[in-house]
Protein backbone atom coordinates (compact mmCIF):
# COMPACT_ATOMS: atom_id res chain seq x y z
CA UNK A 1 -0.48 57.55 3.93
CA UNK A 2 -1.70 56.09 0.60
CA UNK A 3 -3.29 58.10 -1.62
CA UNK A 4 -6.60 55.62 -1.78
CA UNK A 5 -6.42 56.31 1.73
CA UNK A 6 -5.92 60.12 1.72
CA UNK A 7 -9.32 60.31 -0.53
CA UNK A 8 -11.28 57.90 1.42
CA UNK A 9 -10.51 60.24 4.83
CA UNK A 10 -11.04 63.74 2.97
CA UNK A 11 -14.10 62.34 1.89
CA UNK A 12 -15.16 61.14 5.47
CA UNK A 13 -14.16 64.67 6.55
CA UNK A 14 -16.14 66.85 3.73
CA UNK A 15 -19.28 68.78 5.54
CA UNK A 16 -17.83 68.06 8.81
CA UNK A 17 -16.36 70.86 11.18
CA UNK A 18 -12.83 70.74 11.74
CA UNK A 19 -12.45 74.36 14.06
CA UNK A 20 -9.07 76.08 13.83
CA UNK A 21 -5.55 74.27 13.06
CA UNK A 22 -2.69 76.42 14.29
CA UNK A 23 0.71 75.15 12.49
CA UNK A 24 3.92 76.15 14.80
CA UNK A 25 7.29 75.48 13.31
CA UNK A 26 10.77 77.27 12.69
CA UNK A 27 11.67 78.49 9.97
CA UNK A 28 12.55 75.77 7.34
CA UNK A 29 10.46 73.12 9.36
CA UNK A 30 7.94 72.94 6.32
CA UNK A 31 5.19 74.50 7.49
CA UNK A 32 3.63 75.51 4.12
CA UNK A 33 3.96 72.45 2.99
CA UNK A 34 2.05 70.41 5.10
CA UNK A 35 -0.31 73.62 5.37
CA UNK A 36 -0.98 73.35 1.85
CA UNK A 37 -1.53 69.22 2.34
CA UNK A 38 -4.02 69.41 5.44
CA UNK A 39 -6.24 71.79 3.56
CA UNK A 40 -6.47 69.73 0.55
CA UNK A 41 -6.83 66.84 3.06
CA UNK A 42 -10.33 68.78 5.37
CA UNK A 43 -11.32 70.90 2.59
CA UNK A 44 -10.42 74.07 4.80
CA UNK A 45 -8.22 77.12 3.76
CA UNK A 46 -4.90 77.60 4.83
CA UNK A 47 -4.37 81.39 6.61
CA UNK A 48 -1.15 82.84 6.11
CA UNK A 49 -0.71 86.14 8.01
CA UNK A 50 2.15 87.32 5.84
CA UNK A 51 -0.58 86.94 2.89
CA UNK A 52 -3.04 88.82 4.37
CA UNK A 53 -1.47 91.70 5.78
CA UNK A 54 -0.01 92.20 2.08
CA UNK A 55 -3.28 91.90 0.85
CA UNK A 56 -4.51 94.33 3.18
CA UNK A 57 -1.52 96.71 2.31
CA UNK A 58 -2.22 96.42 -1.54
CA UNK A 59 -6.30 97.04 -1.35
CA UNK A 60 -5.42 99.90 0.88
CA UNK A 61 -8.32 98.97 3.44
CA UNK A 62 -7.68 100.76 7.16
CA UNK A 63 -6.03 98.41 8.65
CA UNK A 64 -3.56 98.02 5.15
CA UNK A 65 -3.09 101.49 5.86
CA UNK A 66 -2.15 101.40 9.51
CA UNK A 67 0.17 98.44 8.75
CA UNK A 68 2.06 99.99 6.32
CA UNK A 69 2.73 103.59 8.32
CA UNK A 70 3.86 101.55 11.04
CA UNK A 71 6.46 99.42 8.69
CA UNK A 72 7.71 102.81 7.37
CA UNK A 73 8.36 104.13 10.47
CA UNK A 74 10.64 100.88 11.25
CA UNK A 75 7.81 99.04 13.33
CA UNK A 76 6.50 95.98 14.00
CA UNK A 77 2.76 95.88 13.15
CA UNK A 78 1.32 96.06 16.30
CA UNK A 79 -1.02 92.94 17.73
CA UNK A 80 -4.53 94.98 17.77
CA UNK A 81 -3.99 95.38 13.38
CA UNK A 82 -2.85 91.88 13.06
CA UNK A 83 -5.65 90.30 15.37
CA UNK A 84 -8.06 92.46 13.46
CA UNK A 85 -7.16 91.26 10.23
CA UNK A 86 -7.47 87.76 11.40
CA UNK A 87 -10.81 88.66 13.35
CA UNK A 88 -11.88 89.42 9.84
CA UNK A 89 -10.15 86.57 7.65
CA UNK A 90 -11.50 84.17 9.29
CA UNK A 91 -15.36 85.37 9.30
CA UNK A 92 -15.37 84.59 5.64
CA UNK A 93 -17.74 81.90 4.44
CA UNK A 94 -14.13 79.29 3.22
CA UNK A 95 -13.70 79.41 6.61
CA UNK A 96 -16.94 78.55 8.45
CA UNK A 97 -15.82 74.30 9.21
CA UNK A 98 -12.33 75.64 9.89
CA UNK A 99 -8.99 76.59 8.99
CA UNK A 100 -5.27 76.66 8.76
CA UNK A 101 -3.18 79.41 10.84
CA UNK A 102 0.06 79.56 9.16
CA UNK A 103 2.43 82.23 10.92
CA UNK A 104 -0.34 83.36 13.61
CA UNK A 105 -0.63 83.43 16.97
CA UNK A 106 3.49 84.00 17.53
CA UNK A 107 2.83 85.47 21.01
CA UNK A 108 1.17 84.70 24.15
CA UNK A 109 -0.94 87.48 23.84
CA UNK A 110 -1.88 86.80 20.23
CA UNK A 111 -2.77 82.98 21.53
CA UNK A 112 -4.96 84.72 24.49
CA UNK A 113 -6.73 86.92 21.89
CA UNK A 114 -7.45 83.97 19.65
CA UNK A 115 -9.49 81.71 22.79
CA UNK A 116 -11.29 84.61 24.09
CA UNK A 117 -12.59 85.82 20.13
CA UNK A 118 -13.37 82.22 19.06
CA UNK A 119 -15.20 81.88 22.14
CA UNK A 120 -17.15 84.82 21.93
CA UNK A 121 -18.42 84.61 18.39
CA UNK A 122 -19.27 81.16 19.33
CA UNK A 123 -17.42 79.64 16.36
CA UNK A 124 -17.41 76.21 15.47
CA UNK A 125 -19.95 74.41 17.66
CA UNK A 126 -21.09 71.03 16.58
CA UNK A 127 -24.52 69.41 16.23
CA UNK A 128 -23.66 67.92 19.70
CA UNK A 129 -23.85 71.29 21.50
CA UNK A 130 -20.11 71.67 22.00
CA UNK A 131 -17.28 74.01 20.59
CA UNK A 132 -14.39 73.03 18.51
CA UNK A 133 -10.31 73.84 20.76
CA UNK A 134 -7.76 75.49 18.37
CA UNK A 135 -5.73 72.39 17.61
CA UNK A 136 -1.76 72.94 17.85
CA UNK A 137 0.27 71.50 15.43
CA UNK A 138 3.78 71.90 16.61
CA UNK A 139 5.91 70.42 13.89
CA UNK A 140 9.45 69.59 15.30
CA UNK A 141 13.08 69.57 13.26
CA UNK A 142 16.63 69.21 15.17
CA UNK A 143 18.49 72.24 15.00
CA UNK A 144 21.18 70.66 12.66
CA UNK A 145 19.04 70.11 9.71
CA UNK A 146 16.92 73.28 9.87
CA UNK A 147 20.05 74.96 9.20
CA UNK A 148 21.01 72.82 6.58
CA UNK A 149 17.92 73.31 4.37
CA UNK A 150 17.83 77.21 5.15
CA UNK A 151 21.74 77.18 3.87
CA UNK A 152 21.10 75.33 0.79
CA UNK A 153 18.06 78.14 -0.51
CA UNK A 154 18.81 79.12 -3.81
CA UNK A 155 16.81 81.47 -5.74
CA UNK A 156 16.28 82.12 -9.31
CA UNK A 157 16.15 86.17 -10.02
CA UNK A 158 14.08 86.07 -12.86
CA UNK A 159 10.91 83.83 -12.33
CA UNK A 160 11.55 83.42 -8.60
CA UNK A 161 11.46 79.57 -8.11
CA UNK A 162 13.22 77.98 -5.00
CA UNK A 163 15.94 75.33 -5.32
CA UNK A 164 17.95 74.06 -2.71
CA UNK A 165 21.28 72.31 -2.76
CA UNK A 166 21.22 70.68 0.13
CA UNK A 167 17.70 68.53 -0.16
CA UNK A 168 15.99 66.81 -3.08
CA UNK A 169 14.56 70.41 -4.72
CA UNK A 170 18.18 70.55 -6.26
CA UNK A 171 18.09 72.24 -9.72
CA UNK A 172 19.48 69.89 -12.56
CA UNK A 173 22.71 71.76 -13.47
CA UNK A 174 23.96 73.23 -10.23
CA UNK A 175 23.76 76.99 -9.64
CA UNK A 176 21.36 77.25 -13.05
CA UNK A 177 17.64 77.37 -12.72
CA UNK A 178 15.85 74.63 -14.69
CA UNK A 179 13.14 77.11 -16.13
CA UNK A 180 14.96 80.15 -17.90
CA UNK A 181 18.79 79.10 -17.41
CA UNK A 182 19.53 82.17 -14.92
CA UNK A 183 21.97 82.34 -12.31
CA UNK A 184 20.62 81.21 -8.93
CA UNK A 185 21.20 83.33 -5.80
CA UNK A 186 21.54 83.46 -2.22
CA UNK A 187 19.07 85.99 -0.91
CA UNK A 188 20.39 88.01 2.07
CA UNK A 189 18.67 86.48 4.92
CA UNK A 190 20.12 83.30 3.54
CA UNK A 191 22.97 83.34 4.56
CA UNK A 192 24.09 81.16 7.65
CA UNK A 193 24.33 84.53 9.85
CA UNK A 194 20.99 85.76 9.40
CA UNK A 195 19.65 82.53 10.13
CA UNK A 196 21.05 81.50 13.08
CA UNK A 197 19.72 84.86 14.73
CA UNK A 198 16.20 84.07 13.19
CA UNK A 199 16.20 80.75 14.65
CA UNK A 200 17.36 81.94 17.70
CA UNK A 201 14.44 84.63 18.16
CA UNK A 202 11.96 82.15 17.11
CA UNK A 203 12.98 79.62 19.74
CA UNK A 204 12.78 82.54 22.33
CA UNK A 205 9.33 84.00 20.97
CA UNK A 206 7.47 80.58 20.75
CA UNK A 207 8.41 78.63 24.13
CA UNK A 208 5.31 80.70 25.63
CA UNK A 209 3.53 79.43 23.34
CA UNK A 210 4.58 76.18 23.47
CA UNK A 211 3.34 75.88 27.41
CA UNK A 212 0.55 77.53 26.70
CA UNK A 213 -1.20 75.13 24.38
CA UNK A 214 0.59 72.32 26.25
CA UNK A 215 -1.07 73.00 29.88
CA UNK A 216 -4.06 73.35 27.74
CA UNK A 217 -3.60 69.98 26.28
CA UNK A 218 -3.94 70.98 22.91
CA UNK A 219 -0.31 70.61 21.29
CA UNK A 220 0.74 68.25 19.20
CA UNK A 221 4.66 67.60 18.65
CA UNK A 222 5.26 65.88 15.07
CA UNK A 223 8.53 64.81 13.42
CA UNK A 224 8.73 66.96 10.80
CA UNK A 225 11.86 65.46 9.00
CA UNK A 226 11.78 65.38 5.63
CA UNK A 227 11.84 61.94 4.77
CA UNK A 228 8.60 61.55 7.01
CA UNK A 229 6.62 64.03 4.52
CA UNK A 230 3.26 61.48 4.34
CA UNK A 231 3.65 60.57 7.72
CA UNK A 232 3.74 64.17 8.64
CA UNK A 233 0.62 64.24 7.38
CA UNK A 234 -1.05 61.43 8.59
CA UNK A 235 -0.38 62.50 12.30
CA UNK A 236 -1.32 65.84 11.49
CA UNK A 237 -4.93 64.70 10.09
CA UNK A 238 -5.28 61.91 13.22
CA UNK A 239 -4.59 64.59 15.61
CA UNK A 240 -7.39 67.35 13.97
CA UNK A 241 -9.40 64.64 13.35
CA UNK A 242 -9.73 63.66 17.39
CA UNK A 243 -9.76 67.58 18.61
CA UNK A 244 -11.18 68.50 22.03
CA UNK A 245 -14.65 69.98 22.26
CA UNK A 246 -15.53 71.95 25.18
């Protein structure tokens, strides 16, 4: 999409109410990115739950608080604290036309939660008497090249930017980060066995989801190769922009 384009649609879209955008993806599928580009796009904020449970954690609220004595006891955060924090997130007034759920719902029950709440706060209804569907962005990458960008991550140690030496974010003298000349590294999880068992979980933990929003008639598969990043995009924006009411 052209960028005269791009400007003439966000400003089309500004007052209007765009309800919730859920972004599904593996890992490495670019979710933030095109996150970051359909909230520039509507005007909406992009939700990452990773963010706020931090944020949470560091402000020491109650919920930080249960978070964080259930991480140090080696447990996951358990789905009543992290539908909670959302539950509050996304009453804020950046989010009353919408917004972008980046890493949330990534279970069935966390997808249930999200219809019945939205539907009993009675969020996002339109002049015309209706209520905005959760729109599910499902953006789709073959195996193959998932694992090739996750393999090429490089990190720098010192300021922390991301290269990657198998894609076009390559540093310009390999191995050396462009900003302060450090070494780059391969972080842990990095590393091609870690991956493989992280994309392996993720395909088990999100096929629920997957039939869920698709027997609802509310997901919608994208290309999201690399080479298709305005496209991406475009579909993205054409498919919020023509959400269900109900």
């Amino acid at each position: 999409m052209g960028t005269e384009a791009m400007q003439e649609r966000t400003e089309k879209n500004a007052g209007s109410v765009v309800g919730p955008v859920i972004l599904l993806g593996a890992p490495g599928a670019g979710k933030g990115t095109q996150a970051q580009r359909i909230s520039e796009h509507f005007g909406i904020p992009q939700i990452s739950t990773g963010d706020t449970l931090r944020d949470h954690i560091r402000r020491k609220t109650p919920l930080g608080n249960q978070a964080r004595d259930q991480m140090e006891h080696g447990q996951l955060v358990a789905d009543q604290v992290v539908c909670e924090m959302v539950a509050e997130r996304i009453t804020r007034p950046d989010c009353e036309r919408g917004f972008i759920l980046d890493g949330f719902p990534r279970t069935l029950k966390q997808a249930q939660w999200l219809d019945r709440h939205l539907a009993q706060k009675h969020m996002f209804e339109t002049d015309q008497g209706c209520r905005k569907q959760p729109i599910v962005i499902q953006l789709t990458v073959e195996y193959n090249d998932l694992l090739r960008r996750l393999t090429g991550r490089r990190t720098c140690p010192t300021c922390g930017r991301i290269y990657n030496a198998n894609t076009s974010q390559k540093p310009l003298v390999e191995g050396v980060c462009d900003l302060d000349g450090s070494v780059l590294v391969i972080r842990n999880d990095d590393c091609e066995e870690v991956i493989v068992e992280r994309l392996k979980n993720y395909e088990a933990q999100t096929l629920p989801l997957v039939s869920y929003y698709e027997m609802r008639k509310r997901l919608h598969a994208v290309n999201g190769s690399a080479s298709r990043l305005d496209a991406i995009t475009a579909e993205a924006c054409k498919a919020i922009e023509h959400g269900d009411c109900v």
